[in-house]
C-alpha atoms as a PDB file:
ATOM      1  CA  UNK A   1       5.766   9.022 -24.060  1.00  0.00           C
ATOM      2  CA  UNK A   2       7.477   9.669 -20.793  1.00  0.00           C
ATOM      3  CA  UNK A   3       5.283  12.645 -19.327  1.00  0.00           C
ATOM      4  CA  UNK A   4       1.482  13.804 -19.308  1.00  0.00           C
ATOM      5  CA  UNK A   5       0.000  14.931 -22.379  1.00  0.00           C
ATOM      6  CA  UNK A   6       0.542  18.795 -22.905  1.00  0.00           C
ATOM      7  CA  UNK A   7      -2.576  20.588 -21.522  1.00  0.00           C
ATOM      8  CA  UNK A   8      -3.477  17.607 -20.120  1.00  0.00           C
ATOM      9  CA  UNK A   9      -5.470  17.826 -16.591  1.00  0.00           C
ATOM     10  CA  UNK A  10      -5.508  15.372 -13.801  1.00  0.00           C
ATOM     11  CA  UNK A  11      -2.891  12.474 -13.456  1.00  0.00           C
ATOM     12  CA  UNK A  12      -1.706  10.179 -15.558  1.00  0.00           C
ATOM     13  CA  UNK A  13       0.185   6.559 -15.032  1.00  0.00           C
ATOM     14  CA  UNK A  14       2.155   4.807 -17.740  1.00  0.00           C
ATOM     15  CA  UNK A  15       2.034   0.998 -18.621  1.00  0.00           C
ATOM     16  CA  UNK A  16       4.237  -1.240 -20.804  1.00  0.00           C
ATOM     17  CA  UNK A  17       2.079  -3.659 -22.796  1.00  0.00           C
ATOM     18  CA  UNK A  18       3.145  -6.241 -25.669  1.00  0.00           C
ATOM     19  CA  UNK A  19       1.730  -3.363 -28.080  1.00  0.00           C
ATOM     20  CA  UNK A  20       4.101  -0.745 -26.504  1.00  0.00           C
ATOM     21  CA  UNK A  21       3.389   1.799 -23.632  1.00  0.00           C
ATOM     22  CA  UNK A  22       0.188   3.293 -23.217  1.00  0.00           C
ATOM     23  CA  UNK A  23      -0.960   6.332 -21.142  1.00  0.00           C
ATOM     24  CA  UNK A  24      -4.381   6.495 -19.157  1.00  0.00           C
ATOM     25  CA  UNK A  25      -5.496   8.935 -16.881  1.00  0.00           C
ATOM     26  CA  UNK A  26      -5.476   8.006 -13.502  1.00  0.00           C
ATOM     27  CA  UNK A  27      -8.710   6.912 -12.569  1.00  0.00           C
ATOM     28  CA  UNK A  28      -9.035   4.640 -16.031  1.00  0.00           C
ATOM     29  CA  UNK A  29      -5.604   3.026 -14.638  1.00  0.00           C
ATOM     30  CA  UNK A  30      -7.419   1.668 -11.672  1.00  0.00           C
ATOM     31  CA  UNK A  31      -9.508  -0.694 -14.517  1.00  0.00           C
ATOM     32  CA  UNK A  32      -6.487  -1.486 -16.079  1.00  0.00           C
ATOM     33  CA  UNK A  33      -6.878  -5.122 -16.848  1.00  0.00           C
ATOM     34  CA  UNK A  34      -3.221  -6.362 -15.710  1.00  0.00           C
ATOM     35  CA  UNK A  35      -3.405  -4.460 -13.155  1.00  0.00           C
ATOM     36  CA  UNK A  36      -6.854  -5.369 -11.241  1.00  0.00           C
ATOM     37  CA  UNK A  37      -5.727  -8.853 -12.519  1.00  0.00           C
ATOM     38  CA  UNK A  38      -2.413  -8.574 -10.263  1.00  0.00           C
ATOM     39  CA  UNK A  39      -4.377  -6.468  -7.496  1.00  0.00           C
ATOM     40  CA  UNK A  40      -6.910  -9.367  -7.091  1.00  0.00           C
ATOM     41  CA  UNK A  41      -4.117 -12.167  -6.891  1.00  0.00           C
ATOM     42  CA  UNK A  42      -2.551 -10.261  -4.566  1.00  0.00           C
ATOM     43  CA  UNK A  43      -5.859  -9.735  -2.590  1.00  0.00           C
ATOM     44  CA  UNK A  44      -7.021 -13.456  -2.900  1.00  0.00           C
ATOM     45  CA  UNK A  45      -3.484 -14.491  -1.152  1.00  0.00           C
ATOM     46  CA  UNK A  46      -2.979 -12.259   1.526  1.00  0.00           C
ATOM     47  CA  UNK A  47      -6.457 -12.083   2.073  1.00  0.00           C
ATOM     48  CA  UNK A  48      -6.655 -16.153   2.952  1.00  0.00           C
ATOM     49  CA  UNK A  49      -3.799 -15.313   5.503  1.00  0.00           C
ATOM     50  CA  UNK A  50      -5.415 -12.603   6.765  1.00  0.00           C
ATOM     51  CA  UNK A  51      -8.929 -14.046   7.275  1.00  0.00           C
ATOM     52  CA  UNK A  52      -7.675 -17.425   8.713  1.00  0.00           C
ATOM     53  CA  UNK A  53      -5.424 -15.563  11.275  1.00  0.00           C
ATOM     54  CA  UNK A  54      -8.129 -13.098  12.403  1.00  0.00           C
ATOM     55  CA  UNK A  55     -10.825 -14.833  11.739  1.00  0.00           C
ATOM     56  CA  UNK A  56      -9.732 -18.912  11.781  1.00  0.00           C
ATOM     57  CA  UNK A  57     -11.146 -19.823  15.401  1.00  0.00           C
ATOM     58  CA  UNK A  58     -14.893 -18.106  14.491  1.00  0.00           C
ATOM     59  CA  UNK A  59     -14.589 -20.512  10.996  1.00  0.00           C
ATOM     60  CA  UNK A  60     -13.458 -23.409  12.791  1.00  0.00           C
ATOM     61  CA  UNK A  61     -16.071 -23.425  15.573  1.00  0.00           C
ATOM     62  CA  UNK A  62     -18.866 -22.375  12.785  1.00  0.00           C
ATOM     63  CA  UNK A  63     -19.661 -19.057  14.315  1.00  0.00           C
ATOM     64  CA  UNK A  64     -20.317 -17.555  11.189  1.00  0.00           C
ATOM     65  CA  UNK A  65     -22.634 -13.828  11.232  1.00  0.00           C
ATOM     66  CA  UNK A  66     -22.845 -11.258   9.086  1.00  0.00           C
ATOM     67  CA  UNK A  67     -20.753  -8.638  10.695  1.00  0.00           C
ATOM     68  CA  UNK A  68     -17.596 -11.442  10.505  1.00  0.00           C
ATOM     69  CA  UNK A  69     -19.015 -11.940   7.064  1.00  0.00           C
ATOM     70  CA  UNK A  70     -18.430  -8.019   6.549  1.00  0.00           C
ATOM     71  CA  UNK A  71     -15.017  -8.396   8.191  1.00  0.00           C
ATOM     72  CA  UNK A  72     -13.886 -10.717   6.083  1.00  0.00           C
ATOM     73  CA  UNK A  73     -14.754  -8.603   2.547  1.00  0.00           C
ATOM     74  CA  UNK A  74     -13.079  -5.991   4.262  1.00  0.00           C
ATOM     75  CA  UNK A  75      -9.885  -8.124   4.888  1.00  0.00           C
ATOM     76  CA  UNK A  76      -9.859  -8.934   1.322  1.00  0.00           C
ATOM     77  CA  UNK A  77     -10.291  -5.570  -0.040  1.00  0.00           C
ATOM     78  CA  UNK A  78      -7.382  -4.340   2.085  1.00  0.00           C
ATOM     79  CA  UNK A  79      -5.354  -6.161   0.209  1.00  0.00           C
ATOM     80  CA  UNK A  80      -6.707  -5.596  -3.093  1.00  0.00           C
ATOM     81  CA  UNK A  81      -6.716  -1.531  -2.356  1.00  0.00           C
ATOM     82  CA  UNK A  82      -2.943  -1.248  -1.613  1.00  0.00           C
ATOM     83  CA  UNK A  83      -1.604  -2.922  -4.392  1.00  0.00           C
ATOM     84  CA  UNK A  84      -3.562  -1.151  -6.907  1.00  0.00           C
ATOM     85  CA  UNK A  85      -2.434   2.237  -5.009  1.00  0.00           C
ATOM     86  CA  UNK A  86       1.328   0.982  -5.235  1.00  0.00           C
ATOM     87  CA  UNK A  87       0.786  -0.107  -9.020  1.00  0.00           C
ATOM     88  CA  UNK A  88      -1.010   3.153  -9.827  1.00  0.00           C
ATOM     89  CA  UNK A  89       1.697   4.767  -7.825  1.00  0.00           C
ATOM     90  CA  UNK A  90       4.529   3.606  -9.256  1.00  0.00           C
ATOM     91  CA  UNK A  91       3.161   4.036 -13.529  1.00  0.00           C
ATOM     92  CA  UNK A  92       2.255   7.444 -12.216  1.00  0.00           C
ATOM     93  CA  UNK A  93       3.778  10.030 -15.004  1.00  0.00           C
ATOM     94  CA  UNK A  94       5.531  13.441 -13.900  1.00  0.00           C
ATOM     95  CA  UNK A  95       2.595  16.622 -14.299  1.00  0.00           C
ATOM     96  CA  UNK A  96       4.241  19.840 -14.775  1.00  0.00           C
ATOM     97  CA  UNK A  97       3.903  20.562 -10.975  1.00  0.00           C
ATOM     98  CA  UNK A  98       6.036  17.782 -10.019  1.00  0.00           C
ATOM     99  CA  UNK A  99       8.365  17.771 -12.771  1.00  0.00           C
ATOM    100  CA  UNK A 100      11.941  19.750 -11.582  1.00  0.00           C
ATOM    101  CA  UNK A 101      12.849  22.841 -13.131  1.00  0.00           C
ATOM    102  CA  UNK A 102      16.208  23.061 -15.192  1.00  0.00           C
ATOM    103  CA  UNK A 103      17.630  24.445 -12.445  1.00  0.00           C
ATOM    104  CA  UNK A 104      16.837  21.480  -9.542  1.00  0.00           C
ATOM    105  CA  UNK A 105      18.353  18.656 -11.095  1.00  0.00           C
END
């Protein structure tokens, strides 16, 4: 299935799995095992770099408060948040509002 189902409301994203493709409306794509699995690598290692560039001297010299604490869930979810937008971006399927008429191809 390479399009939304007909009659179908809302968005829809696409994802290959070893049982074949399967279709989910958008907002169960964003529990999509793989995917939070990939978004949450992604987020654990960029988020290290992240938090020891911005926040390595406060670690170092132990001045650790709340609001860096806050910072630093922050500079992980960053992380995490774009590359479940670009997965859930890119499996996105074609609704009938996007898809070019006959014509525009």
């Amino acid at each position: 299935m390479d399009e939304a189902p007909p009659g179908g409301r809302g968005l829809y994203c696409r994802f290959e799995t070893a049982d074949g493709p399967v279709v989910k409306g958008q907002l169960a794509a964003l529990l999509h095992p793989p995917l939070v699995k990939t978004a949450a690598k992604t987020a654990l290692v960029v988020g290290v770099i992240l938090a020891l560039i911005n926040h390595g001297a406060a670690l170092l010299s132990g001045r650790i408060t709340a609001a860096l604490l806050f910072q630093m869930l922050l500079t992980f979810a960053v992380p995490y948040g774009v590359a479940t937008y670009s997965a859930v971006s890119m499996a996105r399927l074609p609704s009938p509002v996007d898809r070019p008429e006959v014509g525009d191809r």
